[in-house]
Every structure is written in C-alpha cells, then in structure tokens.
C-alpha atoms as a PDB file:
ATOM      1  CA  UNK A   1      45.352   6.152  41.833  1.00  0.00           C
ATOM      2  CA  UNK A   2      45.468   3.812  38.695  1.00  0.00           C
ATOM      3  CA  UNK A   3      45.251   1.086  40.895  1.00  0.00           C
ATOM      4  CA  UNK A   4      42.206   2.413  43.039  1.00  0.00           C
ATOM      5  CA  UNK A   5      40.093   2.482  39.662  1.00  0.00           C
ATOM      6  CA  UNK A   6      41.191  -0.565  38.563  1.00  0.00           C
ATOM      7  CA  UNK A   7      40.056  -2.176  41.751  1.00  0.00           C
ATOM      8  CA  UNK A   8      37.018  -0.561  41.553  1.00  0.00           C
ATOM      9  CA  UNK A   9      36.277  -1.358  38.410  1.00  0.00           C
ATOM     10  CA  UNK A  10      36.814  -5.029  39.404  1.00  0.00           C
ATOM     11  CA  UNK A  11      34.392  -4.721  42.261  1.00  0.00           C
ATOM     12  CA  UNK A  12      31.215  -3.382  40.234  1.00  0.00           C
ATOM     13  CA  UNK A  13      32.099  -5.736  37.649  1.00  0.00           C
ATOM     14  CA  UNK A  14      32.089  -9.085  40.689  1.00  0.00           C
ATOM     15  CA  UNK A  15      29.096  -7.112  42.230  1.00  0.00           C
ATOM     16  CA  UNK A  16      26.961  -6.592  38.830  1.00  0.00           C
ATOM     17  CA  UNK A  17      27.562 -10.678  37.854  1.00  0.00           C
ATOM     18  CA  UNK A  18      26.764 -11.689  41.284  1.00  0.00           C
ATOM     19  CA  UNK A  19      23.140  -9.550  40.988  1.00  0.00           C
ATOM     20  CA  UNK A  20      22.983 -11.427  37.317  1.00  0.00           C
ATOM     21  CA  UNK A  21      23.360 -14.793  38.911  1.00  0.00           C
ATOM     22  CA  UNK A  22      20.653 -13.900  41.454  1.00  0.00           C
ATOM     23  CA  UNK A  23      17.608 -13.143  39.251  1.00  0.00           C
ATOM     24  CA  UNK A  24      15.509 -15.660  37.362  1.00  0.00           C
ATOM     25  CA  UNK A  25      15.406 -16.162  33.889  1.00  0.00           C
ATOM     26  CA  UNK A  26      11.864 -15.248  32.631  1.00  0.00           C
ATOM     27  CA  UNK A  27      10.090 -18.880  31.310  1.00  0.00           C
ATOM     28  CA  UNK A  28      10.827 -19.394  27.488  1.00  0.00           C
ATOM     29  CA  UNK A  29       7.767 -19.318  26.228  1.00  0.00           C
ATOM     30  CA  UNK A  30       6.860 -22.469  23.995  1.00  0.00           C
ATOM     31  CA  UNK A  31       6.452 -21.760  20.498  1.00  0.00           C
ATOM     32  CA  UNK A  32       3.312 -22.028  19.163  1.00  0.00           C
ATOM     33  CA  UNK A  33       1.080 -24.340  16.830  1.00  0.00           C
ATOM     34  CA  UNK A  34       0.778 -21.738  14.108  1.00  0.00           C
ATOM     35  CA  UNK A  35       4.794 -21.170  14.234  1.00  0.00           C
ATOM     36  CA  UNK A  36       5.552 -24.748  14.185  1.00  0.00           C
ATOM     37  CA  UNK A  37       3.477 -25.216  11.506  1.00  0.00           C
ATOM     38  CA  UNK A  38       4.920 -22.162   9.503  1.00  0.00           C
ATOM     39  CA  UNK A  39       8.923 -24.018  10.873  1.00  0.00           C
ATOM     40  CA  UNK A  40       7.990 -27.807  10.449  1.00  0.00           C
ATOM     41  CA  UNK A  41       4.812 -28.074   7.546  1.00  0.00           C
ATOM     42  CA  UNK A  42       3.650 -25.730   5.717  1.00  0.00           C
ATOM     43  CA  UNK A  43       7.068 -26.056   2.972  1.00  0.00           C
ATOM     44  CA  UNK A  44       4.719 -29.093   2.332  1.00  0.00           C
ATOM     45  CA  UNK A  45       1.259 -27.967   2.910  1.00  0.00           C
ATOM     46  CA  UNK A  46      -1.272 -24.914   3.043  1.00  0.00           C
ATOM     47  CA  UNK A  47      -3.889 -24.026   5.105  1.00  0.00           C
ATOM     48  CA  UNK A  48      -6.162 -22.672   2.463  1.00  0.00           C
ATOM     49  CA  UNK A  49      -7.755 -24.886  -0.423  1.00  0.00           C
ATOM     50  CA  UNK A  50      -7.411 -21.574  -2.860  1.00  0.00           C
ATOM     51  CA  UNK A  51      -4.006 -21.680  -2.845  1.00  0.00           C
ATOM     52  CA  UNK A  52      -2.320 -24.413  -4.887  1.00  0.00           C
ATOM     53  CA  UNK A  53      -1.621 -27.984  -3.315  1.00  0.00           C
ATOM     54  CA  UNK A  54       1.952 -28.297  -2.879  1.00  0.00           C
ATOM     55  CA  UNK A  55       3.394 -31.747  -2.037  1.00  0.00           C
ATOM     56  CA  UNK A  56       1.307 -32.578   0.749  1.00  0.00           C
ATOM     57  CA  UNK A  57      -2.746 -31.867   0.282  1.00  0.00           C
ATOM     58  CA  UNK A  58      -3.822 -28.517   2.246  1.00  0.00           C
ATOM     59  CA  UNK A  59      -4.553 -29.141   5.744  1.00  0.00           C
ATOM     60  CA  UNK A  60      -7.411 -26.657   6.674  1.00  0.00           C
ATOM     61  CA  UNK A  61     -10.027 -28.347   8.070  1.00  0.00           C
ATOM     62  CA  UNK A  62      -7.900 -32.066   7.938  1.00  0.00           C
ATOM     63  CA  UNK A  63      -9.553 -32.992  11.377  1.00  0.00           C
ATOM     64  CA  UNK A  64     -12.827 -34.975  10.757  1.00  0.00           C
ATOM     65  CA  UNK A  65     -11.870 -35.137   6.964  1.00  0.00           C
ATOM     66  CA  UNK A  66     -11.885 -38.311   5.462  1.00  0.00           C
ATOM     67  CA  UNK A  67      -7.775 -39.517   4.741  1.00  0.00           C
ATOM     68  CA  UNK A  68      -7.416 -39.736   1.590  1.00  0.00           C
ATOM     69  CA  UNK A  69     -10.083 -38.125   0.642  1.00  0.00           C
ATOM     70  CA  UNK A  70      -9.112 -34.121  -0.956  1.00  0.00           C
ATOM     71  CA  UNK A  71     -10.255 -33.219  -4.275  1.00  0.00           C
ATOM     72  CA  UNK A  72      -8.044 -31.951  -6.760  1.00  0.00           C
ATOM     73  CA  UNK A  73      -4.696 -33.742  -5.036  1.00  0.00           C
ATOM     74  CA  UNK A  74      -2.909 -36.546  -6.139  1.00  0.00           C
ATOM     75  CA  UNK A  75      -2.473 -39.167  -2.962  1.00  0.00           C
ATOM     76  CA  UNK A  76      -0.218 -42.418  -2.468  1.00  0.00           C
ATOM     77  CA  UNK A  77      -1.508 -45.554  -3.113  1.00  0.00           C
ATOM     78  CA  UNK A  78      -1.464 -46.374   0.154  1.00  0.00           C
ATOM     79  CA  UNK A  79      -3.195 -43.396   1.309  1.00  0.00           C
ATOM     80  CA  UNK A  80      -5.621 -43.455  -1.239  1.00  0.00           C
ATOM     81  CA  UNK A  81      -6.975 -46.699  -0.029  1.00  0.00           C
ATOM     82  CA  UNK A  82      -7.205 -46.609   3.984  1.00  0.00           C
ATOM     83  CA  UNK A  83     -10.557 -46.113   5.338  1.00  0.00           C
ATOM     84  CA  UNK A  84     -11.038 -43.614   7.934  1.00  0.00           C
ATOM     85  CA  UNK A  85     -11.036 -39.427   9.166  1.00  0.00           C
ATOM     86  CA  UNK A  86      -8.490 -38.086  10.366  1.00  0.00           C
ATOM     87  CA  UNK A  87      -9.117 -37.075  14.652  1.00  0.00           C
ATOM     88  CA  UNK A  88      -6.442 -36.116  17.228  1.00  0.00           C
ATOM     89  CA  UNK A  89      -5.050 -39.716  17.726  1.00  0.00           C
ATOM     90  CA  UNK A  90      -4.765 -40.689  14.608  1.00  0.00           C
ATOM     91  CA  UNK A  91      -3.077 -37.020  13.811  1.00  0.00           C
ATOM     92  CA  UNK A  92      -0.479 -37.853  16.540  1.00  0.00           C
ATOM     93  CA  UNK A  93       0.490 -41.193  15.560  1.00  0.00           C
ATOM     94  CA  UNK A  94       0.494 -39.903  11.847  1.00  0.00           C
ATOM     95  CA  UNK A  95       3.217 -37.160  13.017  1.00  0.00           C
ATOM     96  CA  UNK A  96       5.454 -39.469  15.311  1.00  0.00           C
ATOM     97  CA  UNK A  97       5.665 -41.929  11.990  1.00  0.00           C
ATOM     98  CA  UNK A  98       3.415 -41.832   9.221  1.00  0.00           C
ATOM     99  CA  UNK A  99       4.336 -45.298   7.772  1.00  0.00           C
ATOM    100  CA  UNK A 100       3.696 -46.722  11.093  1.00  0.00           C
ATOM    101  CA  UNK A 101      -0.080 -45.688  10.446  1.00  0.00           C
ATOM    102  CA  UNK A 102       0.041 -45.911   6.838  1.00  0.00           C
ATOM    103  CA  UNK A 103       2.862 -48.339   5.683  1.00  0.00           C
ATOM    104  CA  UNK A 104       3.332 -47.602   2.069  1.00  0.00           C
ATOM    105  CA  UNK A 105       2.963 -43.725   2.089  1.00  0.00           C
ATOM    106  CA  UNK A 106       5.450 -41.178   1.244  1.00  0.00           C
ATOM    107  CA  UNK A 107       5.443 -38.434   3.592  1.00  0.00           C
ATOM    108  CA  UNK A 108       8.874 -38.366   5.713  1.00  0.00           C
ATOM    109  CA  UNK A 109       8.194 -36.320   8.322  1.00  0.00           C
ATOM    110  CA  UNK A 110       8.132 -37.139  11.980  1.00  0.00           C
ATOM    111  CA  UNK A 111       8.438 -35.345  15.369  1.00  0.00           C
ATOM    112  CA  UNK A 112       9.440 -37.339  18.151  1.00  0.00           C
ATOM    113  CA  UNK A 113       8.771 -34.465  20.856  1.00  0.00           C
ATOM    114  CA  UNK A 114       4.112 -34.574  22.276  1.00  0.00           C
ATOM    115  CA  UNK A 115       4.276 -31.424  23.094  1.00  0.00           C
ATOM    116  CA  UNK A 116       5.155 -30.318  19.306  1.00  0.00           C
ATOM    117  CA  UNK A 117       2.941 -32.908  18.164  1.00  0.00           C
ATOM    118  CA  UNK A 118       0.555 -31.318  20.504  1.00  0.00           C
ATOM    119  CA  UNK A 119       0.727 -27.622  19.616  1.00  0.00           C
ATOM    120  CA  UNK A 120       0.441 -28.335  15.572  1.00  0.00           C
ATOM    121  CA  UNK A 121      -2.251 -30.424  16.078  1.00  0.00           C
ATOM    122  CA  UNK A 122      -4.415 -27.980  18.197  1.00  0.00           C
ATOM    123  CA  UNK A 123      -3.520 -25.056  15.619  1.00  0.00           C
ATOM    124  CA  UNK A 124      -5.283 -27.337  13.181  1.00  0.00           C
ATOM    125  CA  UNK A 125      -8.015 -28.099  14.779  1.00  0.00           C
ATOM    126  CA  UNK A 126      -8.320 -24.279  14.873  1.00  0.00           C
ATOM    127  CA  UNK A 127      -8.642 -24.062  11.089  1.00  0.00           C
ATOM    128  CA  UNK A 128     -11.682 -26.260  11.255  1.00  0.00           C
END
C-alpha cells in the first residue's frame, strides 16, 4: 500500500512539472521611467524646484532648459560654461557618459543599456 502512494505521489508530482514546463511565462514588464528615476537619479536629483537641490540641480522641466543654466545651484566649471538646452539627444549622450559631452564635469553616472536611457528620459520630458 505504502508503495502505491508513494508512486502516486511521484506521478502527480512528474505530471504537475510537466503542465509547469508547458505554460508561458507572462512578459516581465519593463520598469518604468518614473521607477528608474526613483532606482538610478533621484539620490542625486529632484523633480521639484521647492524642494532643496541635492548634488545634482532638480530636473523638472530639464528638457529645453538651458545646461547650465538653474538658479540657486552651484554647477562645474565645465558645465557652467557650455552653450546650449538640454533636448532628447543631448539627454542620451549625457546619460551613456557625461564627460564625453561635457569633459570636465563631475557627475559619474552612466547607463550603458537605450532602453533605460530611453524610459528616464521620456519620464522627464513628462515633468515639462
């Protein structure tokens, strides 16, 4: 008897993985810009100019803004001087390697992966 039950037990155990194996994973939804912001910037930066500038200037409304350019916060040198506003390109190459755009400047971050690059960017141009 013992070994009936066991061997049944066995069989809706092979049958149960063999059903798992046969249905698809649902798509893993991408994270969004507003959560990769939360993850990858904003321990640098706000999205609100009423809350205080932290080491990065707040980015609300950064697309069209003159670089540079924020009141109120302190910018590199090298930032401080270039000459232009900030639009998705220039947002994209900024993120891949900021001293690549800007050599001089201190910000270290960089994200290798477009789509990333992709999603932040389009959550601020939301903020706009």
């Amino acid at each position: 008897m013992r070994a009936i039950v066991l061997g049944l037990c066995t069989a809706m155990v092979l049958v149960t993985r063999g059903a798992d194996a046969q249905m698809p994973l649902p798509a893993a939804k991408p994270p969004d810009g507003a959560t990769l912001f939360k993850q990858q910037c904003a321990v640098c930066h706000t999205t609100s100019l009423s809350e205080p500038a932290r080491q990065g200037p707040p980015l609300v409304k950064v697309v069209g803004r003159p670089a540079g350019k924020t009141e109120g916060f302190k910018y590199s040198e090298a930032l401080s001087k270039v000459d232009f506003a900030w639009d998705e390109t220039r947002l994209d190459a900024w993120l891949s390697n900021p001293q690549a755009v800007i050599p001089g400047v201190t910000m270290v971050y960089r994200q290798a992966k477009p789509e990333t690059r992709a999603a932040i960017i389009t959550y601020l141009k939301e903020l706009n």
